[in-house]
PDB file of N, CA and C in Angstrom:
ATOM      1  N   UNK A   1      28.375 -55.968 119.147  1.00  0.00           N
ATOM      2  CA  UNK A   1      29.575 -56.766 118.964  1.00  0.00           C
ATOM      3  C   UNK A   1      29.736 -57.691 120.172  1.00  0.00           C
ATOM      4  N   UNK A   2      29.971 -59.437 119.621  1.00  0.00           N
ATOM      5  CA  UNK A   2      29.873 -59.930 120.945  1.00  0.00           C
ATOM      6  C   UNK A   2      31.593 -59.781 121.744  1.00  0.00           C
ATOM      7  N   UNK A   3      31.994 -60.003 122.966  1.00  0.00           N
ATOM      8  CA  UNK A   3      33.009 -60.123 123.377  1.00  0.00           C
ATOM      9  C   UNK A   3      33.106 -60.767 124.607  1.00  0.00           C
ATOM     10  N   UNK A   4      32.333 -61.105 125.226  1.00  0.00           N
ATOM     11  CA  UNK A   4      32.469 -61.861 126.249  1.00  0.00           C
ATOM     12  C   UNK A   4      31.621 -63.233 125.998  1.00  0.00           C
ATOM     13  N   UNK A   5      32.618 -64.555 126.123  1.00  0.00           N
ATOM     14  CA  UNK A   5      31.781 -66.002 126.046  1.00  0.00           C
ATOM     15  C   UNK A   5      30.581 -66.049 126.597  1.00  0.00           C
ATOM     16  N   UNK A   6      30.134 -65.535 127.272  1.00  0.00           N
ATOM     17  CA  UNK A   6      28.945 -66.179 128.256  1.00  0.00           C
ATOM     18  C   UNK A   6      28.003 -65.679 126.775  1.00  0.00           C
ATOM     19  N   UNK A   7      28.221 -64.400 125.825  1.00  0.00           N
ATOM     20  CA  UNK A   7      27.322 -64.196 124.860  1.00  0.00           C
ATOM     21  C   UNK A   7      27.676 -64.997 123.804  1.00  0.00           C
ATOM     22  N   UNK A   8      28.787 -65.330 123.305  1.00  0.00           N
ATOM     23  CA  UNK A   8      29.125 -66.066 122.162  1.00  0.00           C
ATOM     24  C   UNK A   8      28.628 -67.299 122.281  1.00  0.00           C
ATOM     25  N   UNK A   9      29.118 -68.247 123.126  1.00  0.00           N
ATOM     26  CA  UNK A   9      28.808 -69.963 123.282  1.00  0.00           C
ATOM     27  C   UNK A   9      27.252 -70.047 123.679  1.00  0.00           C
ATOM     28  N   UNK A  10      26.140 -69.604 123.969  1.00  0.00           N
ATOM     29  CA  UNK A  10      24.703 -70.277 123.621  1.00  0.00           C
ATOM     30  C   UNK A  10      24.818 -70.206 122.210  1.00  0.00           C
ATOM     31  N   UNK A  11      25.552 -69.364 121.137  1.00  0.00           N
ATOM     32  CA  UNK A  11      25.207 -68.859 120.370  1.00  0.00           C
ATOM     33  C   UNK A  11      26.230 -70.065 119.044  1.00  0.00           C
ATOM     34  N   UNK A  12      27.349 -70.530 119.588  1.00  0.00           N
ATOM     35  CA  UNK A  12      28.009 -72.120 118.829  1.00  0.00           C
ATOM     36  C   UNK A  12      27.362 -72.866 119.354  1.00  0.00           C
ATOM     37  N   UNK A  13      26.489 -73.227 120.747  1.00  0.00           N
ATOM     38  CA  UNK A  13      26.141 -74.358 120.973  1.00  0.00           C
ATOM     39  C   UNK A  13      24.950 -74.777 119.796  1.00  0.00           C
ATOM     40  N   UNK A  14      24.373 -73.928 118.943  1.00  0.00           N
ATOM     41  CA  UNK A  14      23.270 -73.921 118.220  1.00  0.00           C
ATOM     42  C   UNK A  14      24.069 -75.048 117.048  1.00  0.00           C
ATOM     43  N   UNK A  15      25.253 -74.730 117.121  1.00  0.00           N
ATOM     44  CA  UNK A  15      25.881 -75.017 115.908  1.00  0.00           C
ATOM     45  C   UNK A  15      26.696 -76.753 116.056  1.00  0.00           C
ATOM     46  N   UNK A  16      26.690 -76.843 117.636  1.00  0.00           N
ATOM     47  CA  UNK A  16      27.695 -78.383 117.754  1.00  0.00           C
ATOM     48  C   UNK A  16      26.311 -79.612 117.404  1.00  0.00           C
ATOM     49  N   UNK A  17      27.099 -80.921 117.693  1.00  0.00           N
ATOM     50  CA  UNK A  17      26.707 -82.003 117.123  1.00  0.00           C
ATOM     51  C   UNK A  17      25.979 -82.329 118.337  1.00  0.00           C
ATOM     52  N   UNK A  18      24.993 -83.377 119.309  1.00  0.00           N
ATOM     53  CA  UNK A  18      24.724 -83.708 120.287  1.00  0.00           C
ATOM     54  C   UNK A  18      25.873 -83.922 121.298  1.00  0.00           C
ATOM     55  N   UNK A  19      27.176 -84.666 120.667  1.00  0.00           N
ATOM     56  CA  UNK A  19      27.873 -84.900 121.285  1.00  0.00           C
ATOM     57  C   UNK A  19      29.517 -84.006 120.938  1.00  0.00           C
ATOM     58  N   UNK A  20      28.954 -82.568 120.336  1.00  0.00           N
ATOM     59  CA  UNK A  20      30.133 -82.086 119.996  1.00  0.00           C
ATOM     60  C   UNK A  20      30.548 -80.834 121.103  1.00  0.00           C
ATOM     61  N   UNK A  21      32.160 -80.536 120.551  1.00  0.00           N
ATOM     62  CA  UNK A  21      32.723 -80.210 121.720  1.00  0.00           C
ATOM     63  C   UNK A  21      33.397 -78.565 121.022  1.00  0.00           C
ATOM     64  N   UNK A  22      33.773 -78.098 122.350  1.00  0.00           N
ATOM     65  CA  UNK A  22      34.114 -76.590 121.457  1.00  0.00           C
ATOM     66  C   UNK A  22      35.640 -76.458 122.631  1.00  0.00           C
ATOM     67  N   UNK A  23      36.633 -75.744 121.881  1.00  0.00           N
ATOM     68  CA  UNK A  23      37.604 -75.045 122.754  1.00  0.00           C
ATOM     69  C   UNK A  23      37.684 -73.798 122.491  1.00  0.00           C
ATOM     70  N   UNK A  24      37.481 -72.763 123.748  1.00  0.00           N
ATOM     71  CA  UNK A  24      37.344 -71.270 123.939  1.00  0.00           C
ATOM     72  C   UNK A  24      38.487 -70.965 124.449  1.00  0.00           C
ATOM     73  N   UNK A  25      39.243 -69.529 123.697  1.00  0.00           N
ATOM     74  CA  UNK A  25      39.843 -68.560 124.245  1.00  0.00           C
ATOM     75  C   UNK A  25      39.173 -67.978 125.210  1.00  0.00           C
ATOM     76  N   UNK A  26      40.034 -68.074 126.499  1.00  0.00           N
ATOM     77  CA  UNK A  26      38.977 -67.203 127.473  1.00  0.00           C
ATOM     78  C   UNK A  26      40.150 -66.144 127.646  1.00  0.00           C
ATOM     79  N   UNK A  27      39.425 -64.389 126.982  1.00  0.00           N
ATOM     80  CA  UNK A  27      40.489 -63.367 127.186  1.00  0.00           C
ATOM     81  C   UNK A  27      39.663 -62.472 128.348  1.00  0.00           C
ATOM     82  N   UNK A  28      40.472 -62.768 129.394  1.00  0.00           N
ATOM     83  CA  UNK A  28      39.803 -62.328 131.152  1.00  0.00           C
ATOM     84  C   UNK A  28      39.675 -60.394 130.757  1.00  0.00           C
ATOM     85  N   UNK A  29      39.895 -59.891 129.934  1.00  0.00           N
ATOM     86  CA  UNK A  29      39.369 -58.490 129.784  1.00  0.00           C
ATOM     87  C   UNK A  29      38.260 -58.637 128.902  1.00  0.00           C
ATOM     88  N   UNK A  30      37.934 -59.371 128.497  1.00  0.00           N
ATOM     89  CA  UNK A  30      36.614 -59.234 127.978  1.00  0.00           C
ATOM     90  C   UNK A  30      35.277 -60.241 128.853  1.00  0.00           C
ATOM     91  N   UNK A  31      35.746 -60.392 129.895  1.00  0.00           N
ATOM     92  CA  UNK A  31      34.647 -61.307 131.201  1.00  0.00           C
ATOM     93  C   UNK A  31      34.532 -60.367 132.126  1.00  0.00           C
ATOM     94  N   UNK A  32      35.786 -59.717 132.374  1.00  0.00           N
ATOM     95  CA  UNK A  32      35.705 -59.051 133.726  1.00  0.00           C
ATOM     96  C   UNK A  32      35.091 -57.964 133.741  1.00  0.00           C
ATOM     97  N   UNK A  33      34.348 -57.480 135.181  1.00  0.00           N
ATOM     98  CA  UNK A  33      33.055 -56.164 134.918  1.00  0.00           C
ATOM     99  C   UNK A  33      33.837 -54.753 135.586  1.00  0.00           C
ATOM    100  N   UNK A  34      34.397 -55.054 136.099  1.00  0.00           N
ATOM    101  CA  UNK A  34      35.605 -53.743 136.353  1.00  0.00           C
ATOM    102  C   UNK A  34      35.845 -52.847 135.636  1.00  0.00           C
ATOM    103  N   UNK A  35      35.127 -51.484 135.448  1.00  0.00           N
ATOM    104  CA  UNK A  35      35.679 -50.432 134.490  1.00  0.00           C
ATOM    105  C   UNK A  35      37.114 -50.668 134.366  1.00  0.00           C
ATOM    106  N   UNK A  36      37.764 -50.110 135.759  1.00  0.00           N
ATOM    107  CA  UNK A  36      39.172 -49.785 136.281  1.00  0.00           C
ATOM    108  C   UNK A  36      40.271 -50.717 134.865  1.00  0.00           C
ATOM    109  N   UNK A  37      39.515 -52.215 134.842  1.00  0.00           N
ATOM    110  CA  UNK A  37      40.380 -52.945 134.562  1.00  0.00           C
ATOM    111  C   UNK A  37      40.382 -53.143 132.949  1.00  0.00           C
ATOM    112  N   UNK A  38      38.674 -52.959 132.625  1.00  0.00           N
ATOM    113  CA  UNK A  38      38.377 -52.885 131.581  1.00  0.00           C
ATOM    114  C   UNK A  38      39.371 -51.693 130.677  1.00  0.00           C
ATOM    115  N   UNK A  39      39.516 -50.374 131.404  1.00  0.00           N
ATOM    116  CA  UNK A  39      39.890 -49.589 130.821  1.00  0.00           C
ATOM    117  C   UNK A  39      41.459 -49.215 130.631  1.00  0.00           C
ATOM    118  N   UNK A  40      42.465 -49.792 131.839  1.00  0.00           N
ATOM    119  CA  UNK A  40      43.900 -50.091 131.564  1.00  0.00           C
ATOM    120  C   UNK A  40      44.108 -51.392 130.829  1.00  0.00           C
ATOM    121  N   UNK A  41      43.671 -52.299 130.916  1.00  0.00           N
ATOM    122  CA  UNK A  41      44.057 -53.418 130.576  1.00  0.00           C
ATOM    123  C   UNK A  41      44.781 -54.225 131.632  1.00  0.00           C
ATOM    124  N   UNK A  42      45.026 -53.620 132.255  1.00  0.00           N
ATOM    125  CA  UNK A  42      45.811 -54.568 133.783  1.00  0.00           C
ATOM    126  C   UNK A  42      44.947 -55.279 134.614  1.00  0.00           C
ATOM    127  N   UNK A  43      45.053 -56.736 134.529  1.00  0.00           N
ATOM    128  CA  UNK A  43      45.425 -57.691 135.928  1.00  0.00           C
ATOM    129  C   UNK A  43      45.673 -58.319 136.290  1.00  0.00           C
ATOM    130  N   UNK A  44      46.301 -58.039 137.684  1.00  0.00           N
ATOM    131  CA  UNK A  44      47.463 -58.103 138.357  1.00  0.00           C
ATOM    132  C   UNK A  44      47.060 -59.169 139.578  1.00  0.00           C
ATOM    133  N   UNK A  45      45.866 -59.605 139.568  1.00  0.00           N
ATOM    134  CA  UNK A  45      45.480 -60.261 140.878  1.00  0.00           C
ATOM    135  C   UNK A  45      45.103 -61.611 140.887  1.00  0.00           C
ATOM    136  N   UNK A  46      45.682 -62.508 141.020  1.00  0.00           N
ATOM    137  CA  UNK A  46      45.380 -63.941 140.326  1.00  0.00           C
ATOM    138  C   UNK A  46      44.108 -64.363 140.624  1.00  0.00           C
ATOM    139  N   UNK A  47      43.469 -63.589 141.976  1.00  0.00           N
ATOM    140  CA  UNK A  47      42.316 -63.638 142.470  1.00  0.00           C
ATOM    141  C   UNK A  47      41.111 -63.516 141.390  1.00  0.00           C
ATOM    142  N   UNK A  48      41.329 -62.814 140.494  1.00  0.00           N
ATOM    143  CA  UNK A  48      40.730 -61.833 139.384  1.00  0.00           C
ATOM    144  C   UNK A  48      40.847 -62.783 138.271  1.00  0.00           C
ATOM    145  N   UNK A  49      41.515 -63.608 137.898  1.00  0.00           N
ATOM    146  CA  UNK A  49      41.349 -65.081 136.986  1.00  0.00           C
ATOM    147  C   UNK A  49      40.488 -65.988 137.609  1.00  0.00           C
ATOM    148  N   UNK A  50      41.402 -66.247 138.488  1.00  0.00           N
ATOM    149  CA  UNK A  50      40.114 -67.601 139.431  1.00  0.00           C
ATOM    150  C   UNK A  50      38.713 -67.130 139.489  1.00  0.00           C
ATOM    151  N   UNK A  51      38.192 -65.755 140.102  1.00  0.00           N
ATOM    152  CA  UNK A  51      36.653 -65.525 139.793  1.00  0.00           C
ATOM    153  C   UNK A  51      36.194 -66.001 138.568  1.00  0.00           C
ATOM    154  N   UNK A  52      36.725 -65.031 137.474  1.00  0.00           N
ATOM    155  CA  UNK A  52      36.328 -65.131 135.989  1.00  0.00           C
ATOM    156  C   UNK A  52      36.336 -66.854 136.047  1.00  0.00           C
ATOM    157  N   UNK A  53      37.729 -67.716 136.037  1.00  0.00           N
ATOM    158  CA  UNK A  53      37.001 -68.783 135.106  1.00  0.00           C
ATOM    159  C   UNK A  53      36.110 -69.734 136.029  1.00  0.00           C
ATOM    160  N   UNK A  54      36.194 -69.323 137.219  1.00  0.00           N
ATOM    161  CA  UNK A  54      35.087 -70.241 137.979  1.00  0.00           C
ATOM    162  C   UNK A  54      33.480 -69.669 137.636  1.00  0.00           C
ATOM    163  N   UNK A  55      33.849 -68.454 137.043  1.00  0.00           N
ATOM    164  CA  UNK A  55      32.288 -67.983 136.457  1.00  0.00           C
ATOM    165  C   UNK A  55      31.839 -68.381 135.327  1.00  0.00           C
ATOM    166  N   UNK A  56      33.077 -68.559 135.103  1.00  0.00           N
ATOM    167  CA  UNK A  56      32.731 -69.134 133.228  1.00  0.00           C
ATOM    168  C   UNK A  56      32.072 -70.571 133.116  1.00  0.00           C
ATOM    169  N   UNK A  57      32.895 -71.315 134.185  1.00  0.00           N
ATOM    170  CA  UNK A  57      32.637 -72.486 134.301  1.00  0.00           C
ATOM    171  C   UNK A  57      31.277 -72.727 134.922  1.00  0.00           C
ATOM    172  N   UNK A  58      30.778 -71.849 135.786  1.00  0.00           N
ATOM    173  CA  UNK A  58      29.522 -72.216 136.446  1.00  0.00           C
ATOM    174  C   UNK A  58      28.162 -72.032 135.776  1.00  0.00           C
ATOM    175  N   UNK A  59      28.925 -70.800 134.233  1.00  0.00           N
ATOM    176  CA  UNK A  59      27.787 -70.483 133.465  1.00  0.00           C
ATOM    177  C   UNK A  59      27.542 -71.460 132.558  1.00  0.00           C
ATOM    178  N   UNK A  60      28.780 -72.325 132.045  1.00  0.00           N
ATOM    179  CA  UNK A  60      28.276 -73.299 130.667  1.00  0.00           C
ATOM    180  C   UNK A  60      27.785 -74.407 131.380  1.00  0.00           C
ATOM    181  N   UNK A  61      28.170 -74.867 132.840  1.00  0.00           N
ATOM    182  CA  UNK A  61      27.080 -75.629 133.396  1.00  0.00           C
ATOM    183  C   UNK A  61      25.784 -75.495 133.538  1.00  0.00           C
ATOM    184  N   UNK A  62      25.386 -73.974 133.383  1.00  0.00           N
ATOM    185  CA  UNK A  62      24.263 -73.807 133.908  1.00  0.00           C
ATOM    186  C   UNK A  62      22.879 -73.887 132.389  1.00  0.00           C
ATOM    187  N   UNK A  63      24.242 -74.027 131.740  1.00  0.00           N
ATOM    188  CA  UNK A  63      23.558 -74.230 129.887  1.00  0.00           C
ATOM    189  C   UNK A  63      23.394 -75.362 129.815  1.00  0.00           C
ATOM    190  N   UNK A  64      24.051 -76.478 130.309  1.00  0.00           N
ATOM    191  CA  UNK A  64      23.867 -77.793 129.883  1.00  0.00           C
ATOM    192  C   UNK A  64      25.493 -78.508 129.467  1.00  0.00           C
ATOM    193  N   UNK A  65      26.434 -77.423 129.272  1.00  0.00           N
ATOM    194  CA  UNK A  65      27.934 -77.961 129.348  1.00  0.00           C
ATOM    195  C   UNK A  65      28.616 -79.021 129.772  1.00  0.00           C
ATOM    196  N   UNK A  66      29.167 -79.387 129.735  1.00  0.00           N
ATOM    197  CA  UNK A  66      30.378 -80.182 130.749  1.00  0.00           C
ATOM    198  C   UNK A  66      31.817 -79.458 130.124  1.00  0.00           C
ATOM    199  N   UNK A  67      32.679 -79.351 131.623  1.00  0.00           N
ATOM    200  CA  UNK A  67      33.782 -78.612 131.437  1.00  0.00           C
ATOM    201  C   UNK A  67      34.748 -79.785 131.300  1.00  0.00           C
ATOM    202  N   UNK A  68      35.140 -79.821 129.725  1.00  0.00           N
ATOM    203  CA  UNK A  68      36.446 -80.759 130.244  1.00  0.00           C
ATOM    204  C   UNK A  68      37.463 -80.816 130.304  1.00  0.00           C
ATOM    205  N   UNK A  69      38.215 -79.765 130.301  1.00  0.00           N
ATOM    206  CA  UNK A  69      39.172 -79.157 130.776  1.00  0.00           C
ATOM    207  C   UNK A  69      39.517 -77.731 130.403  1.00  0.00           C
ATOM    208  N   UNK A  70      40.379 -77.378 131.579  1.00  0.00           N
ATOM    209  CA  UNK A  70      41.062 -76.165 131.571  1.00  0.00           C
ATOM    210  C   UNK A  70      42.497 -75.702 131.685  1.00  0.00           C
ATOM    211  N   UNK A  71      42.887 -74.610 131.203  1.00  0.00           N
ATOM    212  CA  UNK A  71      44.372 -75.020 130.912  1.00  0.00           C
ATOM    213  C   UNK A  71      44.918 -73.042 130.818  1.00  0.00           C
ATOM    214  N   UNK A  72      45.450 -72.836 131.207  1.00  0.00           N
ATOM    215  CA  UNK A  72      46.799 -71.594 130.736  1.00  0.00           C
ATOM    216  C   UNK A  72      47.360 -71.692 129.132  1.00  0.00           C
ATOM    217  N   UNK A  73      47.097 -70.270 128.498  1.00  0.00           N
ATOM    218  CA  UNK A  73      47.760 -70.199 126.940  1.00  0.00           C
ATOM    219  C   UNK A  73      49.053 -69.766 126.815  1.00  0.00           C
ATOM    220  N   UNK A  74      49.679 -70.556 126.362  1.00  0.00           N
ATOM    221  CA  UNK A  74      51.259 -69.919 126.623  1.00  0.00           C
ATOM    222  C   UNK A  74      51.843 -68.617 126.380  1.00  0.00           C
ATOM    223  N   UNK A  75      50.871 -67.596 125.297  1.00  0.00           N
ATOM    224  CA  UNK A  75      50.995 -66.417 125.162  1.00  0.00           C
ATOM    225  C   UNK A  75      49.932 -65.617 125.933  1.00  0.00           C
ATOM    226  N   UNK A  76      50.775 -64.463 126.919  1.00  0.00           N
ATOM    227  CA  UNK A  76      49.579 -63.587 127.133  1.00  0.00           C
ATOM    228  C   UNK A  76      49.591 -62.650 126.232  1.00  0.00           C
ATOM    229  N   UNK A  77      48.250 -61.478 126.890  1.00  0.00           N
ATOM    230  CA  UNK A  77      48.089 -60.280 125.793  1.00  0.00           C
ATOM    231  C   UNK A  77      49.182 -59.346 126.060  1.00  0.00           C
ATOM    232  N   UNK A  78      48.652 -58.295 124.977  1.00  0.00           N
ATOM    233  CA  UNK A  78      49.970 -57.602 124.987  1.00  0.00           C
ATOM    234  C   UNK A  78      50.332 -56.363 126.180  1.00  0.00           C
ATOM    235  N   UNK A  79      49.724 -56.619 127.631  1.00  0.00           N
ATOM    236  CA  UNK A  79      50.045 -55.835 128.568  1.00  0.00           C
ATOM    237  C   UNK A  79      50.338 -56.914 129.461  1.00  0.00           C
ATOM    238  N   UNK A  80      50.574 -57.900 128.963  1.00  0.00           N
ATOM    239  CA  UNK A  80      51.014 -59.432 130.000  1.00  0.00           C
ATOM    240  C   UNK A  80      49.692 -59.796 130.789  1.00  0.00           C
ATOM    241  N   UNK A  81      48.591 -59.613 130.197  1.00  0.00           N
ATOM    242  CA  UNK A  81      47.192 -60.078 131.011  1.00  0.00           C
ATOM    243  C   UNK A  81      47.438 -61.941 130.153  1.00  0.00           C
ATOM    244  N   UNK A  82      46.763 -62.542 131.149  1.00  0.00           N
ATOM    245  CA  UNK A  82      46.871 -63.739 131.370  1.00  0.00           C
ATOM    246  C   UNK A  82      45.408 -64.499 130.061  1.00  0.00           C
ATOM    247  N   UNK A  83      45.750 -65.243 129.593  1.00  0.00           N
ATOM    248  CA  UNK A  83      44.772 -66.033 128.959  1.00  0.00           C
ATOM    249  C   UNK A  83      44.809 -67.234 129.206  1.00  0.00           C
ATOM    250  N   UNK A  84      43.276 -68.258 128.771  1.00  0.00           N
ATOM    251  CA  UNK A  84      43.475 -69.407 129.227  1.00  0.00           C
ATOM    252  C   UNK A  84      42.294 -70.320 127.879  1.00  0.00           C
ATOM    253  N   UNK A  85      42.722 -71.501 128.199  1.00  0.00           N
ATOM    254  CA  UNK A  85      41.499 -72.381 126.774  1.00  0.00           C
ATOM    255  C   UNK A  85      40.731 -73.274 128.143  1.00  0.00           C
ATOM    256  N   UNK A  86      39.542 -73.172 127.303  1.00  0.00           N
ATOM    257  CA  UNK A  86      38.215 -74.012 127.966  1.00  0.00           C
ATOM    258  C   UNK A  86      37.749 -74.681 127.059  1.00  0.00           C
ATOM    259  N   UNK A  87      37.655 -76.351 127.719  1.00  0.00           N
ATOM    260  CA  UNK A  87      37.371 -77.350 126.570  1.00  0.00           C
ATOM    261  C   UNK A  87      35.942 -77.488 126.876  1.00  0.00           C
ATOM    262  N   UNK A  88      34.856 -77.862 125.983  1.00  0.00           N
ATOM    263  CA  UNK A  88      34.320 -77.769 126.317  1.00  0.00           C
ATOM    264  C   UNK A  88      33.063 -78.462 125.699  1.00  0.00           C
ATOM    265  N   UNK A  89      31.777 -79.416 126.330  1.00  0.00           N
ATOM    266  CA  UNK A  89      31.261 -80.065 125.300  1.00  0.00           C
ATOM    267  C   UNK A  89      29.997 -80.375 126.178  1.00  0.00           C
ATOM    268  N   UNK A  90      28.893 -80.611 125.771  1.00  0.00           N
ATOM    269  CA  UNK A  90      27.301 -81.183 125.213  1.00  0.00           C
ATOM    270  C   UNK A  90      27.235 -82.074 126.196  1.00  0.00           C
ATOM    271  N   UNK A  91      26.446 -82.062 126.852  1.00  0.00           N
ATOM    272  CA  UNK A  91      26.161 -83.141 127.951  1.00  0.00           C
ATOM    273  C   UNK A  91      25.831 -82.767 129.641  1.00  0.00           C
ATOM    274  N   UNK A  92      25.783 -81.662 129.803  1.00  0.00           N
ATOM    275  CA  UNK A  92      25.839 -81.912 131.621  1.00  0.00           C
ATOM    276  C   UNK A  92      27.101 -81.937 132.128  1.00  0.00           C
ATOM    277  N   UNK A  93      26.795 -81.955 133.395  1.00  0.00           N
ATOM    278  CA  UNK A  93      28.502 -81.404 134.183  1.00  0.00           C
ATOM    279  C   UNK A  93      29.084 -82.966 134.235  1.00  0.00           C
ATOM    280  N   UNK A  94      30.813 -82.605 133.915  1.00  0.00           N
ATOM    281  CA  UNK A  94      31.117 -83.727 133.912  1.00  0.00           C
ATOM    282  C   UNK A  94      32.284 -83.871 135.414  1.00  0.00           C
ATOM    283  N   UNK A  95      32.026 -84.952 135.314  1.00  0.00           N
ATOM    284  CA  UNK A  95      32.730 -85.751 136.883  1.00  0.00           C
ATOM    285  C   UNK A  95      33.925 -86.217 137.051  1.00  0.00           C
ATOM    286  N   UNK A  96      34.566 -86.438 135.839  1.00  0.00           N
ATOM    287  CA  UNK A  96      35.993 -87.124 135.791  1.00  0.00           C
ATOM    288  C   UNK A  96      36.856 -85.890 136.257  1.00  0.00           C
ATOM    289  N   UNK A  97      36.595 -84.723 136.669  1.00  0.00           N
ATOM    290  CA  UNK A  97      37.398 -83.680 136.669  1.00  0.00           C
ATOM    291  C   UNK A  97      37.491 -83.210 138.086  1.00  0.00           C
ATOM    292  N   UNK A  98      38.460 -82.774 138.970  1.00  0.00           N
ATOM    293  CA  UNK A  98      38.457 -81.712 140.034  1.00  0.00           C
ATOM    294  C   UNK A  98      38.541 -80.099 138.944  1.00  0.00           C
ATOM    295  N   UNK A  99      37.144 -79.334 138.131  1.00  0.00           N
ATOM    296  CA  UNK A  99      37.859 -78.111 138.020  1.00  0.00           C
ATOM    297  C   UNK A  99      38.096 -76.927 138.334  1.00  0.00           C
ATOM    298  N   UNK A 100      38.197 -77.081 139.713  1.00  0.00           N
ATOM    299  CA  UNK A 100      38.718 -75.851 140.533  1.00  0.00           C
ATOM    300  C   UNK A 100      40.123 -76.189 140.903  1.00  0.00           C
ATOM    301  N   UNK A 101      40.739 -77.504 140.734  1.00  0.00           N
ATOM    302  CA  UNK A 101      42.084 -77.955 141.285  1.00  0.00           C
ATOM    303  C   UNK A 101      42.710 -77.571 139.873  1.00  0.00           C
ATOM    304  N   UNK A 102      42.047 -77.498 138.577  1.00  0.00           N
ATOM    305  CA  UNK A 102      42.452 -77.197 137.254  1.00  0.00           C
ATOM    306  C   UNK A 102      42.525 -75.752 137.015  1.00  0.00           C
ATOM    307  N   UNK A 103      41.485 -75.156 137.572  1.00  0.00           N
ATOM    308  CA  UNK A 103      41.513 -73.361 137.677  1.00  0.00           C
ATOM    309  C   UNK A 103      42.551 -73.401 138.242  1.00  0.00           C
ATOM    310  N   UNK A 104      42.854 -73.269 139.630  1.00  0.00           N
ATOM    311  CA  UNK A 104      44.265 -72.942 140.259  1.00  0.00           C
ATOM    312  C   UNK A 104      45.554 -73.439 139.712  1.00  0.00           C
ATOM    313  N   UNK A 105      45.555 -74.500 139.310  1.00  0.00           N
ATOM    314  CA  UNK A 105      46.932 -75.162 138.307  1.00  0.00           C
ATOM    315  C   UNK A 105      46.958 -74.210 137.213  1.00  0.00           C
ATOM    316  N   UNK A 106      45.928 -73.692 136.421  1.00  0.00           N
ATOM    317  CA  UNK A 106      45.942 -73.124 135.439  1.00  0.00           C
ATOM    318  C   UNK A 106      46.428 -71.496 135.228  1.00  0.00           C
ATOM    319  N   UNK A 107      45.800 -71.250 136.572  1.00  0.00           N
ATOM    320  CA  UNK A 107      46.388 -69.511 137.338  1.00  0.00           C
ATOM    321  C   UNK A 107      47.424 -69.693 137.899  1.00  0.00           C
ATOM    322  N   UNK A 108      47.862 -70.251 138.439  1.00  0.00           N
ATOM    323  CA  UNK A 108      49.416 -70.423 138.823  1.00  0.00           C
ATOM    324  C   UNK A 108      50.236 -70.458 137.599  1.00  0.00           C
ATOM    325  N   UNK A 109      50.040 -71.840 136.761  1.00  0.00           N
ATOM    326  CA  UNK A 109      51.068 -71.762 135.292  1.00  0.00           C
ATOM    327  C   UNK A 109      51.082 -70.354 134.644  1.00  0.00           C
ATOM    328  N   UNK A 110      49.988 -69.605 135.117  1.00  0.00           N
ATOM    329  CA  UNK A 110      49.961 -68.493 133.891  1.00  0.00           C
ATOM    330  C   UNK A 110      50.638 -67.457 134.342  1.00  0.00           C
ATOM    331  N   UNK A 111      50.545 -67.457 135.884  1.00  0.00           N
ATOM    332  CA  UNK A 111      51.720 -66.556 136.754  1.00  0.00           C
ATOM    333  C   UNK A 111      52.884 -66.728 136.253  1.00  0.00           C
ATOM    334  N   UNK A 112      53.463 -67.307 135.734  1.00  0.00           N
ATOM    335  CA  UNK A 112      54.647 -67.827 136.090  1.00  0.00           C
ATOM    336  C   UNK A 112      55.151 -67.031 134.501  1.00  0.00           C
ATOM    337  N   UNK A 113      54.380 -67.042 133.599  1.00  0.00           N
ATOM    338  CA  UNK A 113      54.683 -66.570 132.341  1.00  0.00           C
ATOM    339  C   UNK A 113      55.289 -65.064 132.255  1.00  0.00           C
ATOM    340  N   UNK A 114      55.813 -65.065 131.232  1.00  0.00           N
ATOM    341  CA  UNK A 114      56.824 -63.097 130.736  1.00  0.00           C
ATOM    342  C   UNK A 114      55.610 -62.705 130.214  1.00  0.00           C
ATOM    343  N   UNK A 115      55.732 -61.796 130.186  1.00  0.00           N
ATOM    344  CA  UNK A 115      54.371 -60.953 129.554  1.00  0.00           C
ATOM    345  C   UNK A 115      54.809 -60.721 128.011  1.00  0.00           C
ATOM    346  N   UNK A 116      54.126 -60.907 126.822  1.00  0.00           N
ATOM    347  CA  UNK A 116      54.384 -60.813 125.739  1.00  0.00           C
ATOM    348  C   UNK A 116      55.519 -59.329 125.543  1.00  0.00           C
ATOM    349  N   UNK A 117      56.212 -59.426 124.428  1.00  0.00           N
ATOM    350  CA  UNK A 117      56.780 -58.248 123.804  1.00  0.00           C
ATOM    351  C   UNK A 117      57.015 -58.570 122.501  1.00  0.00           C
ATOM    352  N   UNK A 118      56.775 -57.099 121.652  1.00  0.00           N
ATOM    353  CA  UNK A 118      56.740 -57.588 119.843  1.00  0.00           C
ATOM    354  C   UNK A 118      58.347 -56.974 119.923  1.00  0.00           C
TER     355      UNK A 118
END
């Protein structure tokens, strides 16, 4: 069963156009390698987003990606873990972007969020 992007997206890129583009749910419990975290569902460390999506980001570059943007989902999961969307498209790394000034804008906005309740 796949669950972490780095296995899913070689696996749509088969599927985009030369110049097509994909937007990913990135759900940081299914990236992160932490039993601890894997197995409560908690985290609590904004430090612990910024790794993940700067990893994420360094991996679809390393496919042939360009990141073109990144962003905070207005709902988190249901223990208030943080989610975020990655735009994302065909071509090589792209330049119009600072996205590490977009990771941190993006982990900050997501701080700032209530943690879901049904």
């Amino acid at each position: 069963m796949l669950l972490s992007l780095k296995e899913a997206i070689p696996l749509v890129i088969r599927l985009l156009e030369p110049d097509g583009e994909m937007l990913c749910l990135v759900r940081p419990l299914f990236e992160v390698a932490d039993p601890q975290i894997r197995r409560t569902g908690i985290i609590d460390n904004p430090g612990i987003y910024r790794q993940i999506l700067k990893e994420l980001v360094g991996f679809t570059e390393s496919i042939g990606l360009r990141v073109l943007g990144i962003t905070n989902s207005p709902v988190t999961g249901n223990k208030g873990t943080k989610e975020f969307f990655l735009w994302l498209g065909q071509g090589g790394p792209f330049a119009g972007r600072d996205i590490h000034k977009d990771i941190d804008v993006a982990v900050s906005e997501a701080a700032k969020l209530k943690a879901y309740s049904k």
